[in-house]
N, C-alpha and C. Protein backbone atom coordinates (compact mmCIF):
# COMPACT_ATOMS: atom_id res chain seq x y z
N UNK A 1 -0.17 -20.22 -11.38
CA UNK A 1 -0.77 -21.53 -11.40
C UNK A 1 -1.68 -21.68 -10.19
N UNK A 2 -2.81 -22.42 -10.20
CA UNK A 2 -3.42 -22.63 -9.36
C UNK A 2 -3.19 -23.82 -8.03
N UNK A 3 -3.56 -23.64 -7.15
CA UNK A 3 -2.68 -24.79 -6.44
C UNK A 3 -4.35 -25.20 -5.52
N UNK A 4 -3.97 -26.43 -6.34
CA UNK A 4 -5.21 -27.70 -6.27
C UNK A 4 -4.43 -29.11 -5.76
N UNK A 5 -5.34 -29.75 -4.70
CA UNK A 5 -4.86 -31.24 -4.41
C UNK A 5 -4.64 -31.78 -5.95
N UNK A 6 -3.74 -32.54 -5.90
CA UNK A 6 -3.27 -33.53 -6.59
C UNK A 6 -3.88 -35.05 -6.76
N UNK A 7 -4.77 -35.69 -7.37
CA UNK A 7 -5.21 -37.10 -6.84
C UNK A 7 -4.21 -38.27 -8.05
N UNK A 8 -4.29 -37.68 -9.26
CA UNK A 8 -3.60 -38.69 -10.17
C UNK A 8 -2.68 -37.84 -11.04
N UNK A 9 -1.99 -38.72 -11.95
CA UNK A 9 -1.19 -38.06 -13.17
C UNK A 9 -2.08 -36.82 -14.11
N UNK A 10 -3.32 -37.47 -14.18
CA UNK A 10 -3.90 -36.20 -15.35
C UNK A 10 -4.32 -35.26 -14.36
N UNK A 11 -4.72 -35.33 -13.35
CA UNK A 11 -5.25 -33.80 -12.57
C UNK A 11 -3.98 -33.33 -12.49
N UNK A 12 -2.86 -33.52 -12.34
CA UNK A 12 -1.16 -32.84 -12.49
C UNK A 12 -1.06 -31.98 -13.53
N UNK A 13 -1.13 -32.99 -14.36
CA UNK A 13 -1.23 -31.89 -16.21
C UNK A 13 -2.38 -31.02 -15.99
N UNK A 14 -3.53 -31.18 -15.42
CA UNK A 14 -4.34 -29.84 -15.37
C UNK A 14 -4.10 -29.04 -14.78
N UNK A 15 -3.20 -29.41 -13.76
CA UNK A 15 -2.77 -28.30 -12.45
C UNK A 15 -1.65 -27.59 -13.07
N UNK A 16 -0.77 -27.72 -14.13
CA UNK A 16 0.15 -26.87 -14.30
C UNK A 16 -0.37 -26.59 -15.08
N UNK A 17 -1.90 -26.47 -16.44
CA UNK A 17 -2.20 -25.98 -17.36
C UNK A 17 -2.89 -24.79 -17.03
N UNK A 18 -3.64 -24.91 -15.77
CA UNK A 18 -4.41 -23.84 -14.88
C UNK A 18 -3.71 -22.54 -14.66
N UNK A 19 -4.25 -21.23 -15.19
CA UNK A 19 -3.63 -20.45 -14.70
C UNK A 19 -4.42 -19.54 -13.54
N UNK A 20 -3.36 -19.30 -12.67
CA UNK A 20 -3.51 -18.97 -11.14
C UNK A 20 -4.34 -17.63 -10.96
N UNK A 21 -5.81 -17.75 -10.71
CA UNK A 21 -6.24 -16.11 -10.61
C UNK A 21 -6.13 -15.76 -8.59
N UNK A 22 -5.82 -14.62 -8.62
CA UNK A 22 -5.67 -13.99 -7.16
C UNK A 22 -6.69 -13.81 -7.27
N UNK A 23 -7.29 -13.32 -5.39
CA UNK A 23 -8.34 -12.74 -5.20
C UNK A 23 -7.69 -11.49 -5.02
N UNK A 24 -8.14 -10.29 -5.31
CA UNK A 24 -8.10 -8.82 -4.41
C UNK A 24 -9.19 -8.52 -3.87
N UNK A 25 -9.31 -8.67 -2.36
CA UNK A 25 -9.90 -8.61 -1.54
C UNK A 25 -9.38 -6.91 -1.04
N UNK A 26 -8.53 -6.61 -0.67
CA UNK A 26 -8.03 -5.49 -0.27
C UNK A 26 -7.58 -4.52 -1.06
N UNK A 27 -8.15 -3.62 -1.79
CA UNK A 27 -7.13 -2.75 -3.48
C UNK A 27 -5.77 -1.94 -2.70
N UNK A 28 -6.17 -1.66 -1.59
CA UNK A 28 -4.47 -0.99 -0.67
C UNK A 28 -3.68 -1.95 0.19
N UNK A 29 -4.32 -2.65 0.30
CA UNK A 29 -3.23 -3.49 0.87
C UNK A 29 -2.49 -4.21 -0.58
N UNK A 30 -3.15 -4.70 -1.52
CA UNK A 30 -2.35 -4.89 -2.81
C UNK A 30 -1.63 -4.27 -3.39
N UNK A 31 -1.88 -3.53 -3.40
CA UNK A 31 -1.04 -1.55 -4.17
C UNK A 31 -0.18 -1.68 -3.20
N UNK A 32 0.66 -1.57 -1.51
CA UNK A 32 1.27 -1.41 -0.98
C UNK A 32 1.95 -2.39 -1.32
N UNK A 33 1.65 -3.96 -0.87
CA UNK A 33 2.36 -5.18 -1.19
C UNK A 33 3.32 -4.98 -2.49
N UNK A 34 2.59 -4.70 -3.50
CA UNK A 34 3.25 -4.35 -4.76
C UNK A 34 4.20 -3.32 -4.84
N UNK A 35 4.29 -2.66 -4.09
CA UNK A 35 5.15 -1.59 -3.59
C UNK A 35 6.75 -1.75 -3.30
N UNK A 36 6.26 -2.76 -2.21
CA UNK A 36 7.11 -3.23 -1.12
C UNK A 36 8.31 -4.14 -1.96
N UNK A 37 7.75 -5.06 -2.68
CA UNK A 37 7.76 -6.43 -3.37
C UNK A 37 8.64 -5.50 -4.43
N UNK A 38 8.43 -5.21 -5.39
CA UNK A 38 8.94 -4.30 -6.37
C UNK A 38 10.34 -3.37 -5.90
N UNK A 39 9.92 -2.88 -4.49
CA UNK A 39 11.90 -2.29 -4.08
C UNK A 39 12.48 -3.30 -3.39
N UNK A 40 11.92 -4.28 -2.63
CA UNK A 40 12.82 -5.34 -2.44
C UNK A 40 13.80 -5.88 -3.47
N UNK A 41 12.92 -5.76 -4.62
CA UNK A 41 13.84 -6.30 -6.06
C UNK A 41 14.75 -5.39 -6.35
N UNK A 42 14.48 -4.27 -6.17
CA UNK A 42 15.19 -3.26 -6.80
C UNK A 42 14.89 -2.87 -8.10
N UNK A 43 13.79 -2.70 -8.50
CA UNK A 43 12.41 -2.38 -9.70
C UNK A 43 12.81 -0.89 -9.70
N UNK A 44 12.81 -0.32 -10.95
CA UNK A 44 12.55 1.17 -10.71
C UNK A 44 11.34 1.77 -10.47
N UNK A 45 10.38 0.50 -11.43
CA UNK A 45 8.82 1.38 -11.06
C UNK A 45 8.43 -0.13 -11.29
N UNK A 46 6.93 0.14 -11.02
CA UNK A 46 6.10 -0.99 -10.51
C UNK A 46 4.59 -0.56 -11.36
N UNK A 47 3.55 -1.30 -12.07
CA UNK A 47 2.05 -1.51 -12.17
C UNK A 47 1.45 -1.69 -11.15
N UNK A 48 0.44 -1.12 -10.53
CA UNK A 48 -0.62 -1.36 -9.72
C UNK A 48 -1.84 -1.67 -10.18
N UNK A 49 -2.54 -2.36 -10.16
CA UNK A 49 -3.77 -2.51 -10.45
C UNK A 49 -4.01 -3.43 -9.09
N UNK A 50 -6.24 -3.35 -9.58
CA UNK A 50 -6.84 -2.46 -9.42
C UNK A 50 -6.32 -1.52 -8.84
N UNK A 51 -6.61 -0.23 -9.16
CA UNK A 51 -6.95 1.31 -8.87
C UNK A 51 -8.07 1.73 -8.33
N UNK A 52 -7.54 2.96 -7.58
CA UNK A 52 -8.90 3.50 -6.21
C UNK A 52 -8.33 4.86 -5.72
N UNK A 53 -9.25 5.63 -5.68
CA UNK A 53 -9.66 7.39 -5.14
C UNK A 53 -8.10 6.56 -3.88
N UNK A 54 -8.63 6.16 -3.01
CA UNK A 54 -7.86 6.00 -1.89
C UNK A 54 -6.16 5.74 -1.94
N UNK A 55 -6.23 4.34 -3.10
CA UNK A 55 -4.40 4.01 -3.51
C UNK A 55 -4.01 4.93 -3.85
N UNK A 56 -4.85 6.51 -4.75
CA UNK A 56 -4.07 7.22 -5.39
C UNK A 56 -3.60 7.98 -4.75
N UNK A 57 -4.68 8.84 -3.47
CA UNK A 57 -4.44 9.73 -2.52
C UNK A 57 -3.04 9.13 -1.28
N UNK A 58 -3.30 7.66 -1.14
CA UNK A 58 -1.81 7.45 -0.57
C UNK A 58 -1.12 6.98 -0.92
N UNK A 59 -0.50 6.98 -2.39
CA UNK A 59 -0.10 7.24 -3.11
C UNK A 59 0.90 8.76 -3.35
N UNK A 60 -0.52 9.77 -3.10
CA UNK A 60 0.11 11.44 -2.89
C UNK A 60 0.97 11.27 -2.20
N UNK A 61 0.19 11.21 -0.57
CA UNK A 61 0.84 11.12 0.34
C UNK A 61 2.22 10.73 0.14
N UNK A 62 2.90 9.36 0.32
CA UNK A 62 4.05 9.23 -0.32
C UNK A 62 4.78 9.72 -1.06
N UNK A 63 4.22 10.24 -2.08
CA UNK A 63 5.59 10.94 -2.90
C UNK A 63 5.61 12.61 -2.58
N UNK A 64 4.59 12.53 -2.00
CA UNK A 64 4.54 14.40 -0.69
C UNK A 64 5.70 14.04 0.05
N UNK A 65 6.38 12.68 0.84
CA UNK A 65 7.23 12.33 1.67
C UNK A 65 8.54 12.19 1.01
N UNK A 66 8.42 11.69 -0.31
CA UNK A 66 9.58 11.27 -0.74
C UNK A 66 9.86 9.89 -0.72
N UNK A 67 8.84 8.90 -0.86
CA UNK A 67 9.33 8.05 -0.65
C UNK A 67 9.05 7.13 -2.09
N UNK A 68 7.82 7.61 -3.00
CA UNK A 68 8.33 7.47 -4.56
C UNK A 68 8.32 8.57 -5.04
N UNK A 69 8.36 8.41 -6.46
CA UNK A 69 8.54 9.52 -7.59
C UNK A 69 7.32 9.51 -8.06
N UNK A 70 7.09 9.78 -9.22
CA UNK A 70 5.65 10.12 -10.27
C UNK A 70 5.07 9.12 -10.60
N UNK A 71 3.67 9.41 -10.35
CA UNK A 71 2.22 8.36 -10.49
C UNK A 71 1.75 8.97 -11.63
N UNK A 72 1.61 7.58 -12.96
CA UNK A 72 0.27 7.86 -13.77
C UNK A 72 -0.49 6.96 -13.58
N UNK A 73 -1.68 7.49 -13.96
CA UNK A 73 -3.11 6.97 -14.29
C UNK A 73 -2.94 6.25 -15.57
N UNK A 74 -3.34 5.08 -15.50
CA UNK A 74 -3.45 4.65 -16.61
C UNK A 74 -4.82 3.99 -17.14
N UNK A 75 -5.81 4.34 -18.14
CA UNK A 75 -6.91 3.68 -18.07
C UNK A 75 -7.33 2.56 -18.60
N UNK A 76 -7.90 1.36 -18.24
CA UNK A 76 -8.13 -0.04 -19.14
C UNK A 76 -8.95 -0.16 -19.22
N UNK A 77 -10.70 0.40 -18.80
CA UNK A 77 -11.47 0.21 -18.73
C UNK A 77 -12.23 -1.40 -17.78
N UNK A 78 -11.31 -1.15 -17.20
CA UNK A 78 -11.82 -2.32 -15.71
C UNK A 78 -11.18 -1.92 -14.26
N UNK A 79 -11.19 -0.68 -14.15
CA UNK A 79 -10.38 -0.13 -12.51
C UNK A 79 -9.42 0.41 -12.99
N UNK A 80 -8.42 0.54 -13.60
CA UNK A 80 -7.32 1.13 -14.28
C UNK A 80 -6.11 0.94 -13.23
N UNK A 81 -4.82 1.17 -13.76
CA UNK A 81 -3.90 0.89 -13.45
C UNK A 81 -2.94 1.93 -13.03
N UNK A 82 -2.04 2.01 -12.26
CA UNK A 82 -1.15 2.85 -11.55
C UNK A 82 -0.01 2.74 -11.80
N UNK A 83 1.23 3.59 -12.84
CA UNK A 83 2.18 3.48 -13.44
C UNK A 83 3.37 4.34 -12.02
N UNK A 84 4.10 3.41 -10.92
CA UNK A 84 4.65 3.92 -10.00
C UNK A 84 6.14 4.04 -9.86
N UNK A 85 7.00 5.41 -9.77
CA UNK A 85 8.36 5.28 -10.34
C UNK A 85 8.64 4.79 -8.64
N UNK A 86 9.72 3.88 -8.35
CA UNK A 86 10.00 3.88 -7.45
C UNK A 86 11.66 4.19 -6.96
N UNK A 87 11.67 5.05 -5.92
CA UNK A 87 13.02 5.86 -6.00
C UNK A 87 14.46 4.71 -5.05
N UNK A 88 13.56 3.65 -4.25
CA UNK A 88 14.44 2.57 -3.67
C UNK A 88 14.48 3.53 -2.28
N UNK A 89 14.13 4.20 -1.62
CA UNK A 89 13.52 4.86 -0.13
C UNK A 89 12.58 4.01 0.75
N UNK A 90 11.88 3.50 -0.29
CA UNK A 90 11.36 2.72 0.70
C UNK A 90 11.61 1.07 1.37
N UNK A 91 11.99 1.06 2.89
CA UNK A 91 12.39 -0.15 3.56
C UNK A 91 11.07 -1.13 3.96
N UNK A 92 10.46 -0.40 4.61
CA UNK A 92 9.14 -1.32 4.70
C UNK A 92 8.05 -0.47 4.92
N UNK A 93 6.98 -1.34 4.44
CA UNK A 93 5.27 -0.35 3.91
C UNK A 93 4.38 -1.57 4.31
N UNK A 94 3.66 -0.87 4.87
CA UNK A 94 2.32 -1.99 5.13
C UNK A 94 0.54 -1.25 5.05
N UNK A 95 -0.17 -1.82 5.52
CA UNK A 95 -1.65 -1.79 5.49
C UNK A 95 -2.01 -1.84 7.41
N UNK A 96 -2.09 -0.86 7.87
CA UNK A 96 -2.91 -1.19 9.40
C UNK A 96 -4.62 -1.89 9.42
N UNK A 97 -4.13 -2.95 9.19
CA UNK A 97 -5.39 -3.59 9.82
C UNK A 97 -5.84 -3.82 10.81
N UNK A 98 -6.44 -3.90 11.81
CA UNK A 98 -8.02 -2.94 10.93
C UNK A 98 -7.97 -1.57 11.43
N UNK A 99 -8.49 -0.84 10.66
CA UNK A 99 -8.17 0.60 10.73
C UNK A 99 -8.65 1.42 11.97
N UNK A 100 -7.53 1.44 12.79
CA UNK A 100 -8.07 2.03 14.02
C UNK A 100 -8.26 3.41 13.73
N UNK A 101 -9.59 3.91 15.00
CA UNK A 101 -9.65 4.96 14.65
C UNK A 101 -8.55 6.05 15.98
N UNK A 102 -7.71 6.68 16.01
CA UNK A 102 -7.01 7.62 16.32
C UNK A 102 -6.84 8.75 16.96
N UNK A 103 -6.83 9.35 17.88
CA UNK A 103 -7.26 10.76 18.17
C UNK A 103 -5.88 11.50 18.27
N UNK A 104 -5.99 12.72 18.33
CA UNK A 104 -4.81 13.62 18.40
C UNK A 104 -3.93 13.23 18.68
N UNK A 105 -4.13 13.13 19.91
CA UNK A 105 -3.19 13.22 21.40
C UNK A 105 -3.04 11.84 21.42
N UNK A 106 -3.31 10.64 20.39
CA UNK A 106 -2.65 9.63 20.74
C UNK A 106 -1.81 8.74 19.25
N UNK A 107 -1.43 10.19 18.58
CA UNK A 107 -0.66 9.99 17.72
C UNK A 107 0.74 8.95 17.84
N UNK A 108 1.20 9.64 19.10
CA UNK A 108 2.42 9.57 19.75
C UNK A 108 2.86 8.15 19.88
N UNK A 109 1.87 7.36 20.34
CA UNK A 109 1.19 5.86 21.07
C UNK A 109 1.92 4.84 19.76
N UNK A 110 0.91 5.43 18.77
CA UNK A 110 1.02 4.69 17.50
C UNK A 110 2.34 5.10 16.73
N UNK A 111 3.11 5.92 16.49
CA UNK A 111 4.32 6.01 16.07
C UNK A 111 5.33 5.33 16.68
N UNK A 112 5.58 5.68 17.91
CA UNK A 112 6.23 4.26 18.36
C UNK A 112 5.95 3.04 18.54
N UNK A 113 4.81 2.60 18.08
CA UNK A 113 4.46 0.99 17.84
C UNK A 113 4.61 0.78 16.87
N UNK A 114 4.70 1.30 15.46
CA UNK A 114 4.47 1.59 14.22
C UNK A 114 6.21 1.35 13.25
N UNK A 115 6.64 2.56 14.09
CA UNK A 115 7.97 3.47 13.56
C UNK A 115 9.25 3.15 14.04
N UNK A 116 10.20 2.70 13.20
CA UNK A 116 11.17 1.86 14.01
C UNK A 116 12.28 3.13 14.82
N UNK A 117 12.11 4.29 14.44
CA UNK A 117 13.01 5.18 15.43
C UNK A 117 11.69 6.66 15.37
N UNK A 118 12.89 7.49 15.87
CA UNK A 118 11.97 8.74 16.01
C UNK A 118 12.26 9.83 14.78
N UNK A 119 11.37 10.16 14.05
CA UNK A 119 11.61 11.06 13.00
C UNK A 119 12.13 10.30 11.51
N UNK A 120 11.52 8.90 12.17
CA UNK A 120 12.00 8.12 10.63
C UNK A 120 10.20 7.74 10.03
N UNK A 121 9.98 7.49 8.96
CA UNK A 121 8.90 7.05 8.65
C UNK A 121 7.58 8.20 8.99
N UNK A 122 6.89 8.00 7.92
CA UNK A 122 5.38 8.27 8.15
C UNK A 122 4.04 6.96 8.39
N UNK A 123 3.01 7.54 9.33
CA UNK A 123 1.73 6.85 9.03
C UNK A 123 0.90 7.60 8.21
N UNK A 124 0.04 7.09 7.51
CA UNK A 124 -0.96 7.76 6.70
C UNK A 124 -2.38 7.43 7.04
N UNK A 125 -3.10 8.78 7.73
CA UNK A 125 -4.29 9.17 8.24
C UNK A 125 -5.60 9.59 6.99
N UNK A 126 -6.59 8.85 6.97
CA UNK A 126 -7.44 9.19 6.73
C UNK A 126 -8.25 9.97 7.61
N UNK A 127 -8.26 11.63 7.33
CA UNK A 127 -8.94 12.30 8.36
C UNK A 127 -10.46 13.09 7.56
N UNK A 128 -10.76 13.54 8.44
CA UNK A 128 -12.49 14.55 7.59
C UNK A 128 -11.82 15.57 6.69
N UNK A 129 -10.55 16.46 6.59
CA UNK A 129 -9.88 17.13 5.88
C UNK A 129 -9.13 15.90 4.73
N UNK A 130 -9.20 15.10 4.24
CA UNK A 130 -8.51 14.57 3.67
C UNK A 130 -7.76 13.31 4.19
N UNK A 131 -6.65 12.38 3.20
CA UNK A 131 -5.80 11.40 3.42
C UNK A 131 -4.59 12.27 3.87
N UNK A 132 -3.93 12.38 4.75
CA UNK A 132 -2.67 13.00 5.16
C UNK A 132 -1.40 12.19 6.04
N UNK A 133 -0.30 12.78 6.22
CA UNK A 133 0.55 12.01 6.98
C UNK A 133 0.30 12.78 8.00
N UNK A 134 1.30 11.69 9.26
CA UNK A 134 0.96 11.93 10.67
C UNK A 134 1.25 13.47 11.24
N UNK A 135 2.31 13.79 10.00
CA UNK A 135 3.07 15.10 10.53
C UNK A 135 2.06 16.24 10.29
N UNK A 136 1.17 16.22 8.93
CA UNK A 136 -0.04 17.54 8.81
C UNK A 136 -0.69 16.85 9.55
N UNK A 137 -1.06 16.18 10.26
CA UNK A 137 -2.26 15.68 11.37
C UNK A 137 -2.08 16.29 12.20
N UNK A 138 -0.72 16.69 13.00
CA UNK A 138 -0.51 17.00 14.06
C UNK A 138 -0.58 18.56 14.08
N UNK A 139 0.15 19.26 12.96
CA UNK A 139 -0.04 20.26 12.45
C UNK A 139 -1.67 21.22 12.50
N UNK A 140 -2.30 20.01 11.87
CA UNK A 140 -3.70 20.88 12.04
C UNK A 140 -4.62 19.87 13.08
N UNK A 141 -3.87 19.51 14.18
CA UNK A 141 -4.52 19.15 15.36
C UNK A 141 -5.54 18.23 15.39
N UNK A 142 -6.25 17.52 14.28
CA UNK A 142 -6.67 16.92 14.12
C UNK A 142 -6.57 15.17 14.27
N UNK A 143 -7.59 13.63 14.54
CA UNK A 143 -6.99 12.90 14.57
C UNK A 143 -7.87 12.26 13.34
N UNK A 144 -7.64 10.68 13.17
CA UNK A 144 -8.32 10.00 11.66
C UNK A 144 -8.21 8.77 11.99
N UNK A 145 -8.33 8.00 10.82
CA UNK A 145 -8.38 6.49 10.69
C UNK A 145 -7.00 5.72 10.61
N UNK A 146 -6.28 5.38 10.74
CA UNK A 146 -4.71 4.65 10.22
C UNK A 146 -5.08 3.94 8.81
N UNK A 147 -4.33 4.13 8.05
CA UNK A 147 -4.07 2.95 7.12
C UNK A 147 -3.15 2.72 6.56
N UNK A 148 -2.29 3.27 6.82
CA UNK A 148 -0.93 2.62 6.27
C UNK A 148 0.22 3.06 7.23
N UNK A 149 1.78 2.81 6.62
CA UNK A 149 2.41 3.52 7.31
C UNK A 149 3.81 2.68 6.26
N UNK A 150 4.72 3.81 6.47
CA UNK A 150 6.27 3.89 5.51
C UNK A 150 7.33 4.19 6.16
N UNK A 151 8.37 3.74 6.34
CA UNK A 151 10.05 4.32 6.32
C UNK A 151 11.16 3.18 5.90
């Protein structure tokens, strides 16, 4: 429903006849939210829409971690949709806004601001090799963009 001032009785009846459109302003920060929202309930799997190169790749990422199961594609012909099993691993998921950019050697910085212990959770790096977690970042020495992060 849409949520409009109220002035009389009939703008009331229009206000509950209205149905409520969201904006998606953000397609990963929505896809995560929906994520989150969905194992809080205890959902086995979850719809994502809109769909994006990016939700899908961290998306990978994640279930490279273990923290869901199997992604389909699903197509509707308006952005398509993301069919997500979810395994109940994940405690909390977010969107780093705004996407700092990162260097190697200051991985460290951001995991403990990030990560509620040590060796729990991933961040997920957009680097020039690809979307990866913090752990192949470090691996191939490289640093990236932040945009998300899981445990």
């Amino acid at each position: 429903m849409a949520l409009y001032r109220v002035a009389s009785v009939e703008n009331l009846i229009e206000w509950k006849l209205t149905p409520w459109i969201a904006m998606l302003m953000d397609v990963l920060a929505n896809a995560i939210a929906t994520i989150k929202n969905n194992e809080t309930r205890g959902k086995s799997e979850c719809i994502i829409y809109p769909s994006s190169k990016l939700v899908i790749e961290v998306l990978k990422v994640f279930q490279r971690n273990g923290y869901v199961g199997e992604i389909e594609y699903i197509e509707d012909g308006r952005g398509g949709k993301l069919k997500v099993q979810l395994l109940g691993r994940v405690n909390d998921c977010g969107v780093i806004k705004p996407r700092y950019p990162v260097k190697y050697h200051e991985l460290d910085k951001w995991k403990t601001r990030l990560l509620p212990a040590r060796d729990t959770g991933i961040l997920v790096l957009s680097t020039s090799r690809g979307v990866m977690s913090h752990h192949e970042a470090e691996e191939l020495k490289i640093g990236g963009v932040l945009l998300a992060y899981v445990y």
